[in-house]
C-alpha atoms as a PDB file:
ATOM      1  CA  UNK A   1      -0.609  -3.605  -3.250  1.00  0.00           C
ATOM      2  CA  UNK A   2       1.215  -0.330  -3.962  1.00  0.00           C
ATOM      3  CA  UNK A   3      -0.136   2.618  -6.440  1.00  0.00           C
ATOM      4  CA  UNK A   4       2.610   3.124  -8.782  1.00  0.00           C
ATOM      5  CA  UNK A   5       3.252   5.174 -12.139  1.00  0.00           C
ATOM      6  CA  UNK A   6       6.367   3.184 -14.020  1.00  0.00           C
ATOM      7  CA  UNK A   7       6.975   5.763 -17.180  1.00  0.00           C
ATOM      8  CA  UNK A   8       6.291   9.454 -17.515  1.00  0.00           C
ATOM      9  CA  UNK A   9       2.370   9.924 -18.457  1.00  0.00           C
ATOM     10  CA  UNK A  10       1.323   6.568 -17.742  1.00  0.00           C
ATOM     11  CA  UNK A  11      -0.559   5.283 -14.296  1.00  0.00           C
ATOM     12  CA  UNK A  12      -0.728   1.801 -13.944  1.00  0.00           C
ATOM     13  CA  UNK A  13      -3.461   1.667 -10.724  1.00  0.00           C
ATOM     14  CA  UNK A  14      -2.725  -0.506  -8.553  1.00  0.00           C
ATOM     15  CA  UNK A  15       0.763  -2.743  -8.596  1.00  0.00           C
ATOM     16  CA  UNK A  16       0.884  -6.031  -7.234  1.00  0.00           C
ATOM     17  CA  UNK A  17       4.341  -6.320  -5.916  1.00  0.00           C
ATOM     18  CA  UNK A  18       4.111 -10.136  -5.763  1.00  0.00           C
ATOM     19  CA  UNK A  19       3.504 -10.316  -9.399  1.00  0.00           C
ATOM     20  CA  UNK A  20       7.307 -10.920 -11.345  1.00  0.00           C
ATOM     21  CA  UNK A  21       8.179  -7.658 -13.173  1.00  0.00           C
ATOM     22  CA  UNK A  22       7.958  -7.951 -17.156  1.00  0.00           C
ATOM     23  CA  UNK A  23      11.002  -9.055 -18.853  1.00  0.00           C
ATOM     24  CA  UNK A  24      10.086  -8.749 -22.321  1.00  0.00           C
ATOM     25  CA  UNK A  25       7.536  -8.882 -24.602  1.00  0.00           C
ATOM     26  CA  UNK A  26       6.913 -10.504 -28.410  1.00  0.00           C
ATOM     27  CA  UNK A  27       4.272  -9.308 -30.499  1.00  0.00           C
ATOM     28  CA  UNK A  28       2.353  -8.597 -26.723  1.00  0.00           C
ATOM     29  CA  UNK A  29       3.333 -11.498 -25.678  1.00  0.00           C
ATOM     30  CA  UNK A  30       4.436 -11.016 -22.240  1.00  0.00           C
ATOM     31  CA  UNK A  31       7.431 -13.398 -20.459  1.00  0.00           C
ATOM     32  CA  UNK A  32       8.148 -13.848 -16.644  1.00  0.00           C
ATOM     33  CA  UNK A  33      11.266 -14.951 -15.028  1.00  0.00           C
ATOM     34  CA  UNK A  34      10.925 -16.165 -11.355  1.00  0.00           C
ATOM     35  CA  UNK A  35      12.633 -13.400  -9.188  1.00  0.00           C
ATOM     36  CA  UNK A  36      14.389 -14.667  -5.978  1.00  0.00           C
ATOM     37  CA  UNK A  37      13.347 -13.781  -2.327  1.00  0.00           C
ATOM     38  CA  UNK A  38      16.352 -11.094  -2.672  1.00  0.00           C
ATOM     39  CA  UNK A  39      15.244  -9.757  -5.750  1.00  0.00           C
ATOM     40  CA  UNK A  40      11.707  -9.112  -4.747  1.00  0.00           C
ATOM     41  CA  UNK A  41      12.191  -6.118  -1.823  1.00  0.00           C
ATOM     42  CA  UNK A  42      15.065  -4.196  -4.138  1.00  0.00           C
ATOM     43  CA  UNK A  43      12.224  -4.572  -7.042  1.00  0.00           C
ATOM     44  CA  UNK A  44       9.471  -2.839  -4.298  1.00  0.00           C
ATOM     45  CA  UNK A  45      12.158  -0.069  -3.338  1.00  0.00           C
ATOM     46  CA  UNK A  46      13.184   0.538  -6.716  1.00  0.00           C
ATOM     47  CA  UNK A  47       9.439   0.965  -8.158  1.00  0.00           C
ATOM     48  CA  UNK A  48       8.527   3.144  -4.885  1.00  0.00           C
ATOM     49  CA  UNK A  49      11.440   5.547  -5.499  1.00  0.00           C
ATOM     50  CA  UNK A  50      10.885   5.411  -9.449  1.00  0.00           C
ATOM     51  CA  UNK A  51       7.271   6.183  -8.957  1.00  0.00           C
ATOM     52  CA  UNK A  52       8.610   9.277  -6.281  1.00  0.00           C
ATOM     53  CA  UNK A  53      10.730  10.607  -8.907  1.00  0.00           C
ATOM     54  CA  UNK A  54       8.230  10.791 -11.447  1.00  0.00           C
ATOM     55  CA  UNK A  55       5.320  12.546  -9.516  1.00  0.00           C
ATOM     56  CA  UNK A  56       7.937  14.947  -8.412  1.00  0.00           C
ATOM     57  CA  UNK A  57       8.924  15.897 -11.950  1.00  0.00           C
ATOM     58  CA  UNK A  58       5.269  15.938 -12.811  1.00  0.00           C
ATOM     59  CA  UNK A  59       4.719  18.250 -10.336  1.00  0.00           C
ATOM     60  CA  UNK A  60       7.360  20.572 -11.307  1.00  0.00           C
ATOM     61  CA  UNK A  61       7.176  20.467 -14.683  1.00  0.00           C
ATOM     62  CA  UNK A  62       3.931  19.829 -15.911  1.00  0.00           C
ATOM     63  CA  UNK A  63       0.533  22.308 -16.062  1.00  0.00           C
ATOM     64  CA  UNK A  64      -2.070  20.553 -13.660  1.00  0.00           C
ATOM     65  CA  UNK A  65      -4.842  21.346 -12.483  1.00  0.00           C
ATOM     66  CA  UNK A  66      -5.095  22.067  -8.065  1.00  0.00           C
ATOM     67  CA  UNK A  67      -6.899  18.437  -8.188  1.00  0.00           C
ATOM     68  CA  UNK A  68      -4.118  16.509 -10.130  1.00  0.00           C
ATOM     69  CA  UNK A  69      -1.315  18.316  -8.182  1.00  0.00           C
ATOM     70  CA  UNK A  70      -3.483  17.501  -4.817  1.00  0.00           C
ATOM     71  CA  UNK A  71      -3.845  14.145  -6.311  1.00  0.00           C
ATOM     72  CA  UNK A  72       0.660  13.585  -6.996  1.00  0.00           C
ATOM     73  CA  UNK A  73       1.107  15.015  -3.385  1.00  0.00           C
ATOM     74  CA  UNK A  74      -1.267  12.354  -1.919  1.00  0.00           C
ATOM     75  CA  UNK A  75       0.293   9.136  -4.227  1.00  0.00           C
ATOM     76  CA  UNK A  76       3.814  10.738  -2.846  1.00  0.00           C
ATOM     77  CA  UNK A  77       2.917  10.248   0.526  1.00  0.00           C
ATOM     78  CA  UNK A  78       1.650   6.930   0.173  1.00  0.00           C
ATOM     79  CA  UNK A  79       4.624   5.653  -1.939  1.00  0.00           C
ATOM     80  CA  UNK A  80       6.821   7.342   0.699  1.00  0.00           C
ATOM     81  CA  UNK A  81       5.244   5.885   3.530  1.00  0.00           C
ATOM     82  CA  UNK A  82       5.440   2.423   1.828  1.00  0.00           C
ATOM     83  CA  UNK A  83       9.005   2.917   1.515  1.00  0.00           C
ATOM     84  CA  UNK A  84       9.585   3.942   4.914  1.00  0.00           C
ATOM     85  CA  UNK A  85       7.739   0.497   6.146  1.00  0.00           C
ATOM     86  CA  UNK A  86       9.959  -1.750   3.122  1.00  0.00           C
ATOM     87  CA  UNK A  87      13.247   0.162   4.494  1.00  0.00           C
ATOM     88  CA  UNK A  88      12.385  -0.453   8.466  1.00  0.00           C
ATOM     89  CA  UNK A  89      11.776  -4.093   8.334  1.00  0.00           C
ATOM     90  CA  UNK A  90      15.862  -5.155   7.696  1.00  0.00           C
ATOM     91  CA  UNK A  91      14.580  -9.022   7.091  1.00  0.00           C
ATOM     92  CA  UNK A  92      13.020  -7.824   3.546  1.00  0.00           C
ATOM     93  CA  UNK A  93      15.840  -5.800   2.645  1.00  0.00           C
ATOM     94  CA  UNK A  94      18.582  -7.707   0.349  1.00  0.00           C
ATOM     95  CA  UNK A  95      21.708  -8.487   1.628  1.00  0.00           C
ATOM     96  CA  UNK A  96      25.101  -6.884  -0.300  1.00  0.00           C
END
C-alpha cells in the first residue's frame, strides 16, 4: 500500500494499488472496470508522480505550518522511493 493525495487539498490515507481505479460514479454509486496486468504498474507510476507533483506545489504555494511542510517532505520521499522500486523492476513496467 502506497500513501497518496489524488486532487489538490484532499489526502486519501492509504491507497491500495491492487484495488481498480474509479471509473465513474452515479448518484455515489461507484463502477469498476477490470484493469489488465499492463494497466496496473502505469496506474502505480502515474498516482506516485501525481501525488509528487501535488506535495511539491503544496509546498511551494501554500502557508503550512514547519509540521505539515516536515510532514509533504516525508510523503515525498516515500512516494519517491516507491517509484524508484516500481521503475527498477522492468517485469512490472508496461511494454510500448
Amino acid at each position: 500500500m502506497i500513501r497518496a493525495r489524488l486532487r489538490p487539498g484532499f489526502f486519501t490515507g492509504l491507497l491500495d494499488l491492487q484495488r481498480p481505479p474509479t471509473v465513474g460514479t452515479t448518484l455515489g454509486v461507484c463502477r469498476f472496470l477490470p484493469m489488465t496486468d499492463k494497466q496496473k504498474p502505469r496506474r502505480d507510476i502515474d498516482t506516485l508522480k501525481e501525488s509528487i507533483r501535488i506535495d511539491w506545489a503544496d509546498l511551494a504555494f501554500k502557508n503550512l505550518t514547519a509540521d505539515e511542510r516536515k510532514g509533504l517532505r516525508e510523503h515525498i520521499e516515500q512516494c519517491s522511493g516507491d517509484l524508484n522500486d516500481l521503475l527498477e523492476r522492468p517485469d512490472r513496467l508496461p511494454k510500448s
